[in-house]
N, C-alpha and C. Protein backbone atom coordinates (compact mmCIF):
# COMPACT_ATOMS: atom_id res chain seq x y z
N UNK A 1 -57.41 51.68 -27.40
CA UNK A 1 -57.91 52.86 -28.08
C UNK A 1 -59.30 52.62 -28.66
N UNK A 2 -59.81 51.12 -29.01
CA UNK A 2 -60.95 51.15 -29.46
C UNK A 2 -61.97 50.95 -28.83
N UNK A 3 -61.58 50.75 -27.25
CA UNK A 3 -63.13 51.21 -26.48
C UNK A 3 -62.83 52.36 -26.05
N UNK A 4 -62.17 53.82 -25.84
CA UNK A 4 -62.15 54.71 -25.99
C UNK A 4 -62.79 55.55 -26.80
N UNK A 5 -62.52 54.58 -28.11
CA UNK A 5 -63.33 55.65 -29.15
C UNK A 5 -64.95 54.85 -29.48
N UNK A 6 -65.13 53.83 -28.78
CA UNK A 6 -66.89 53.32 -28.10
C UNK A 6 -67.28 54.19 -27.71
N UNK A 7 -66.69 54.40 -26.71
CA UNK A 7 -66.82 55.55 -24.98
C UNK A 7 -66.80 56.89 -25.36
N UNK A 8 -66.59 56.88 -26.41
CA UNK A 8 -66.65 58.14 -26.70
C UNK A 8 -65.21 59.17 -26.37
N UNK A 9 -64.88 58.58 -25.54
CA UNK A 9 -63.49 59.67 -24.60
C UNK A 9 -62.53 59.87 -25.36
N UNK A 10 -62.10 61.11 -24.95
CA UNK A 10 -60.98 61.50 -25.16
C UNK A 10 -59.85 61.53 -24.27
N UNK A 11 -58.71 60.32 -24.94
CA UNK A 11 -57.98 59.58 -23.72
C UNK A 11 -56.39 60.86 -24.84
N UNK A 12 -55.08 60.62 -23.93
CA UNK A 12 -54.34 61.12 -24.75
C UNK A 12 -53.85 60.29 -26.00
N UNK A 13 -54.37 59.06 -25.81
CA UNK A 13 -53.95 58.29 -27.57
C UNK A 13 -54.69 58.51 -28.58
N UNK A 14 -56.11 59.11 -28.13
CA UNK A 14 -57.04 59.41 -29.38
C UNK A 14 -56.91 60.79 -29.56
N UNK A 15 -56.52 61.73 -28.43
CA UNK A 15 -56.47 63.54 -28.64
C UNK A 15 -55.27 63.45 -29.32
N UNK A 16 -54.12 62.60 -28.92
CA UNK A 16 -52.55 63.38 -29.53
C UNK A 16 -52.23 61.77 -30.39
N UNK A 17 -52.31 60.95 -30.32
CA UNK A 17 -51.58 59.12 -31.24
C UNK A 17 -51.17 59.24 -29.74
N UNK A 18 -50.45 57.49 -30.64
CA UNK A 18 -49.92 56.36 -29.53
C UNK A 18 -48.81 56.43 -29.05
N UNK A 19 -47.98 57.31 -29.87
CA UNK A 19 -46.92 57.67 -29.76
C UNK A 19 -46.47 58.41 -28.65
N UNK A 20 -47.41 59.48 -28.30
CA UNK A 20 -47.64 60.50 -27.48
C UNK A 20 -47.67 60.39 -26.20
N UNK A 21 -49.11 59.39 -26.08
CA UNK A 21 -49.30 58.33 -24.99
C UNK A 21 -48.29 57.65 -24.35
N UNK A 22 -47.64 56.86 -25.29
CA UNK A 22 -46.48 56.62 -24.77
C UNK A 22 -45.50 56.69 -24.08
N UNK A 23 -45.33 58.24 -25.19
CA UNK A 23 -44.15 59.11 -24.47
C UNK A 23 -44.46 59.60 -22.95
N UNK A 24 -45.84 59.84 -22.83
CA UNK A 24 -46.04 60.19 -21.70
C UNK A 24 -46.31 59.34 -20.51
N UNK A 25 -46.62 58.25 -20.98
CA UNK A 25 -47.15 57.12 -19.71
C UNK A 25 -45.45 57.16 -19.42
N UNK A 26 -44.57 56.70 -20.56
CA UNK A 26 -42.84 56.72 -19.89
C UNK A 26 -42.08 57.19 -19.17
N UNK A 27 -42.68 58.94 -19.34
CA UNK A 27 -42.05 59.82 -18.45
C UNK A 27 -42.49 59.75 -16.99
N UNK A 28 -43.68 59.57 -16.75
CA UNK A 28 -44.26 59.03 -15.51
C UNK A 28 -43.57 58.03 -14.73
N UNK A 29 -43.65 57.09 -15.58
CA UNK A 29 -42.63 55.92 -15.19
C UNK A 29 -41.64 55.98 -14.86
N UNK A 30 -40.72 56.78 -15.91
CA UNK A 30 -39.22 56.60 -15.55
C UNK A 30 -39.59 57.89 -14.07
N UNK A 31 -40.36 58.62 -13.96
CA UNK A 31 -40.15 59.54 -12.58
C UNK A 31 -40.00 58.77 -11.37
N UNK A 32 -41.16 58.07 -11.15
CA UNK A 32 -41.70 56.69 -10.62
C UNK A 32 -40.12 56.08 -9.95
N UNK A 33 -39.45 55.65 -10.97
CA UNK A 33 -38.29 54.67 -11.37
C UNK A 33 -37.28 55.58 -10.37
N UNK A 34 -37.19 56.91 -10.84
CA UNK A 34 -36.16 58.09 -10.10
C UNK A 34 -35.93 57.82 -8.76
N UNK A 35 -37.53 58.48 -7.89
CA UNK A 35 -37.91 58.78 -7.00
C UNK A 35 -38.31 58.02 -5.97
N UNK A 36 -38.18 56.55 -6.75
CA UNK A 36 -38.60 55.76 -5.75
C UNK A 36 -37.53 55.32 -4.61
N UNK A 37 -36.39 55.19 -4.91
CA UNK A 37 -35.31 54.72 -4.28
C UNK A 37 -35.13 55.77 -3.36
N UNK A 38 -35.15 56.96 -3.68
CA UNK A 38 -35.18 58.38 -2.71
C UNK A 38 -35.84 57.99 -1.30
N UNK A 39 -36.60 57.16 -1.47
CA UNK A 39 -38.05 57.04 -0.04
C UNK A 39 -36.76 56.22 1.28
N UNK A 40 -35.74 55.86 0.60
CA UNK A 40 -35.04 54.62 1.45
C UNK A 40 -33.38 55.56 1.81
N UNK A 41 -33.54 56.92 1.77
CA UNK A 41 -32.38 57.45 1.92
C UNK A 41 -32.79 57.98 3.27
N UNK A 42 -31.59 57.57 3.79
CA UNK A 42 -32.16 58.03 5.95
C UNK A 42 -30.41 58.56 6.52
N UNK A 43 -30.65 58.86 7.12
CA UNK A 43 -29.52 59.35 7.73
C UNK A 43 -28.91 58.54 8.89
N UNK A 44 -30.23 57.73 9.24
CA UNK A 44 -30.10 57.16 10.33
C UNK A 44 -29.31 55.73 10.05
N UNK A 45 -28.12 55.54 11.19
CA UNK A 45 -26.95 54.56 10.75
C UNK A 45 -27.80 52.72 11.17
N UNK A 46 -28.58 52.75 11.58
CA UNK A 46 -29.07 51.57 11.68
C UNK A 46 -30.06 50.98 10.48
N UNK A 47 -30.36 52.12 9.67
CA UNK A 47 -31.12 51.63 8.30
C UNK A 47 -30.00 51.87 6.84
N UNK A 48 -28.77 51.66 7.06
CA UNK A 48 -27.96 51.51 6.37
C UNK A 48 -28.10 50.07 5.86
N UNK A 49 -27.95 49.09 6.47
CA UNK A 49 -28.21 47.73 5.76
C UNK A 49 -29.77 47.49 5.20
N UNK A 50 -30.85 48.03 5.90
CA UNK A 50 -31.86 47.71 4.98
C UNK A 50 -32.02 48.44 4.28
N UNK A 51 -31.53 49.82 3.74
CA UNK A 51 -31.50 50.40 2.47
C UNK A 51 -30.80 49.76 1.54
N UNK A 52 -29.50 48.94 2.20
CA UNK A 52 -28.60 47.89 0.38
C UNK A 52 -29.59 47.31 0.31
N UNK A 53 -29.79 46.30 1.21
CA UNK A 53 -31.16 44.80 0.93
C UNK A 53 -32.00 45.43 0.21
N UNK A 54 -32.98 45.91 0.92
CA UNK A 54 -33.91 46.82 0.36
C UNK A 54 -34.26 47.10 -1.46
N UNK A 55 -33.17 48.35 -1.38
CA UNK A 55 -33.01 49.23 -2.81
C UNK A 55 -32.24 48.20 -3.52
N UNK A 56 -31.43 46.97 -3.06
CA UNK A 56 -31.05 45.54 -4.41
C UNK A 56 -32.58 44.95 -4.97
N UNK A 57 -33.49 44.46 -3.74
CA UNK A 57 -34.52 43.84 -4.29
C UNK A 57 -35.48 44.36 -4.86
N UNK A 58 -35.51 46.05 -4.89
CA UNK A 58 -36.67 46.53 -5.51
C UNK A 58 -35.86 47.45 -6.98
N UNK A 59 -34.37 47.15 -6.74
CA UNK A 59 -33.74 47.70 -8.15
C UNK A 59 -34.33 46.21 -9.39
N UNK A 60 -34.58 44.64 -8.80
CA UNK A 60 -34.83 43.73 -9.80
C UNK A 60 -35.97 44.16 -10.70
N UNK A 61 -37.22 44.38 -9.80
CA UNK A 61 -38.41 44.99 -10.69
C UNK A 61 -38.09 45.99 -11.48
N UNK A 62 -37.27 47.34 -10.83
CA UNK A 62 -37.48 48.38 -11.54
C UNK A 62 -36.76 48.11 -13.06
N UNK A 63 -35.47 47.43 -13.16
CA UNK A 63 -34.84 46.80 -14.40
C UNK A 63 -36.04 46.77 -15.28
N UNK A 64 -37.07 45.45 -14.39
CA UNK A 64 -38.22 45.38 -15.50
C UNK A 64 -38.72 46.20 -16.08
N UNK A 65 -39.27 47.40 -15.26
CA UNK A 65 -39.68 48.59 -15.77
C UNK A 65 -39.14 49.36 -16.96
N UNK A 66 -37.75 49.44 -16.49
CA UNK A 66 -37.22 49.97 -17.69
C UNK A 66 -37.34 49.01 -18.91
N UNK A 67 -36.68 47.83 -18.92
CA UNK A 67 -37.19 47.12 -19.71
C UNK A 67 -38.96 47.66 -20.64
N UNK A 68 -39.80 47.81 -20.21
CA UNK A 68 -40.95 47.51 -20.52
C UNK A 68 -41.28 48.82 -20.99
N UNK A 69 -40.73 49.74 -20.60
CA UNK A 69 -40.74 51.01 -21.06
C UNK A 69 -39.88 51.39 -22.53
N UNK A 70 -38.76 51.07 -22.77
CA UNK A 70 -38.49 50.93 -24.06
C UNK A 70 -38.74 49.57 -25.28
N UNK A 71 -39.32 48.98 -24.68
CA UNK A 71 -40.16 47.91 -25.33
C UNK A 71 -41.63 49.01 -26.30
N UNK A 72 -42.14 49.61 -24.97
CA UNK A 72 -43.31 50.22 -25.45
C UNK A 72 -43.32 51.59 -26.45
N UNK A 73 -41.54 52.19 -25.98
CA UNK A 73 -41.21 53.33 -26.63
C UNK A 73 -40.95 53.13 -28.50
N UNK A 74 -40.31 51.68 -28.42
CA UNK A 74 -40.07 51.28 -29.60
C UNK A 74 -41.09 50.86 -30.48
N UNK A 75 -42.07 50.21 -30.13
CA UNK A 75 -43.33 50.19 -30.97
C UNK A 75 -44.34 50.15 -30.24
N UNK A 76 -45.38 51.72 -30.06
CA UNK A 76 -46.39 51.77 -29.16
C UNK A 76 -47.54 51.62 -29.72
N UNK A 77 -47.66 49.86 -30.17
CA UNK A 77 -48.89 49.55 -30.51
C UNK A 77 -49.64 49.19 -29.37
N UNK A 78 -51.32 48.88 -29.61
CA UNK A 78 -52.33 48.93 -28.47
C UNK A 78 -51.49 47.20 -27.67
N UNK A 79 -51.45 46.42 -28.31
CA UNK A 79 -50.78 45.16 -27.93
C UNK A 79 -49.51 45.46 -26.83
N UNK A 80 -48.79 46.15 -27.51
CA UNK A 80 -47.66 46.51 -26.54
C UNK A 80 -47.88 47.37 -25.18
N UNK A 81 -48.74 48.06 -25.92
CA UNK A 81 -49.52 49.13 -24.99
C UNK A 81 -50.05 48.29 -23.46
N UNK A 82 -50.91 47.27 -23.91
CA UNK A 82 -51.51 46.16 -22.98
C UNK A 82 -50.37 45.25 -22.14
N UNK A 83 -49.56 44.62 -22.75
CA UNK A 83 -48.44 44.15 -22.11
C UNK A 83 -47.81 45.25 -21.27
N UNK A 84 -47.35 45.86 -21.81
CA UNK A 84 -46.77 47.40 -20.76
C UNK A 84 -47.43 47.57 -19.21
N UNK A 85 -48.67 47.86 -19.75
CA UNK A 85 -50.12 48.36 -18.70
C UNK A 85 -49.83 46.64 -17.54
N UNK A 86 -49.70 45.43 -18.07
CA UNK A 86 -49.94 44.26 -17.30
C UNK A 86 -48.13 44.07 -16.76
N UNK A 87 -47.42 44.58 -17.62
CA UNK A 87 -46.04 43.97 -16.34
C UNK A 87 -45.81 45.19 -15.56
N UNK A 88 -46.48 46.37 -15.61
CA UNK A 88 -46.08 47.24 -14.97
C UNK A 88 -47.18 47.38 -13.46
N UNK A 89 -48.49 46.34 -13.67
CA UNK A 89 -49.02 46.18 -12.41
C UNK A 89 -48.42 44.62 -11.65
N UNK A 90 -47.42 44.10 -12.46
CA UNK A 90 -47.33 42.99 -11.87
C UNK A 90 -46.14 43.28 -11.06
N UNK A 91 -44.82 44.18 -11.73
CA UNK A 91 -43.45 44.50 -11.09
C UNK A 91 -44.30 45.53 -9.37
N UNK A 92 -45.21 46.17 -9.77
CA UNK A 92 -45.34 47.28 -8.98
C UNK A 92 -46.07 46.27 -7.34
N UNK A 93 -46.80 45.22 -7.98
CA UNK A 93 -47.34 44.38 -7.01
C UNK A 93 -46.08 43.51 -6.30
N UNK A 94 -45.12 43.34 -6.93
CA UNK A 94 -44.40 43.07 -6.07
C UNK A 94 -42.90 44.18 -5.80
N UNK A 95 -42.84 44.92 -5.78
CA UNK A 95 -42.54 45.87 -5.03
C UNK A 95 -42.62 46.03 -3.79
N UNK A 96 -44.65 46.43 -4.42
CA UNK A 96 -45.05 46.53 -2.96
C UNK A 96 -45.38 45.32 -1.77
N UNK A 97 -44.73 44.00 -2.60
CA UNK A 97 -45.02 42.97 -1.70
C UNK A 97 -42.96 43.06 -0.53
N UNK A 98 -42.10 43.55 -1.53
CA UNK A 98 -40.98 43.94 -0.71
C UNK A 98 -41.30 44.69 0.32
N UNK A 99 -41.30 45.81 -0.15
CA UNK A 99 -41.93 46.81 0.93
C UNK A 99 -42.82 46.38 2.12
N UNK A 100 -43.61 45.41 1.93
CA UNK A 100 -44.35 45.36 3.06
C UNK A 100 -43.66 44.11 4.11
N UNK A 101 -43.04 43.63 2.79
CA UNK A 101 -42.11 42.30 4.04
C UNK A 101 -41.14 43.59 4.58
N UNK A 102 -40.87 44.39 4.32
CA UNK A 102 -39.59 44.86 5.26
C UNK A 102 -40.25 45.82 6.56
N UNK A 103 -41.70 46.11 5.94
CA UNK A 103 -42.26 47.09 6.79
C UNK A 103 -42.42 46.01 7.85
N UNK A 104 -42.91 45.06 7.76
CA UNK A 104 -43.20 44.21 9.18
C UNK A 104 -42.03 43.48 9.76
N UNK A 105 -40.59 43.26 9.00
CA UNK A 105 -39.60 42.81 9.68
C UNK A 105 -39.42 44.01 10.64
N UNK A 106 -39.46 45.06 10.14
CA UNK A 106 -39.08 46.17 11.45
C UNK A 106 -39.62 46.55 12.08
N UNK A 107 -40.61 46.14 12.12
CA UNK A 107 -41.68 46.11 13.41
C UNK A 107 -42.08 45.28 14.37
N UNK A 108 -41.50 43.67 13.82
CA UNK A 108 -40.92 42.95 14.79
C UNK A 108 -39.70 42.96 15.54
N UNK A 109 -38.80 43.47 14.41
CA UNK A 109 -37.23 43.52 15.48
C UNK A 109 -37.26 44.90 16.40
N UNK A 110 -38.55 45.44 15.77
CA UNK A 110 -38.68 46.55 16.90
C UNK A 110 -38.21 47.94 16.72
């Protein structure tokens, strides 16, 4: 918040508090959290096993998420704020490091 208010900007922690911010970076998140597992629902009977594998190894991160999200809900100081902002690019980096190992296993088995 305090190079924001350098910068002059108006971010939503300086227009509404931290609280606000919060609330709202969370709701994002937890959508995020919803919708993501949705991407791995197929009809098709041969992606039945890599949707368990799959949606087990990318349910470990999302735990984190939640985790990190009521961490931040409970006291949304700039500190927490920063930790939040850093495990939530680190769970999401590996996510997307699942995702991409599975995208290329199935493109080798064909």
């Amino acid at each position: 918040m305090e190079s924001d208010r350098r910068k002059r900007v108006r971010s939503v922690a300086i227009a509404y508090g931290p609280e606000t911010a919060a609330m709202l970076g969370s709701i994002f998140t937890i959508l995020g959290l919803i919708l993501g597992p949705l991407l791995f629902l197929n009809n098709d009977a041969r992606y039945i096993c890599l949707f368990s594998q799959t949606f087990m190894l990318i349910l470990i991160p999302e735990v984190g998420l939640a985790y990190s999200i009521i961490q931040l809900l409970r006291q949304p100081t700039p500190r927490n704020t920063s930790r939040f902002l850093k495990r939530c690019n680190l769970l999401t980096v590996i996510i997307l490091l699942i995702l991409a190992y599975e995208f290329v296993q199935s493109i080798i088995k064909g």
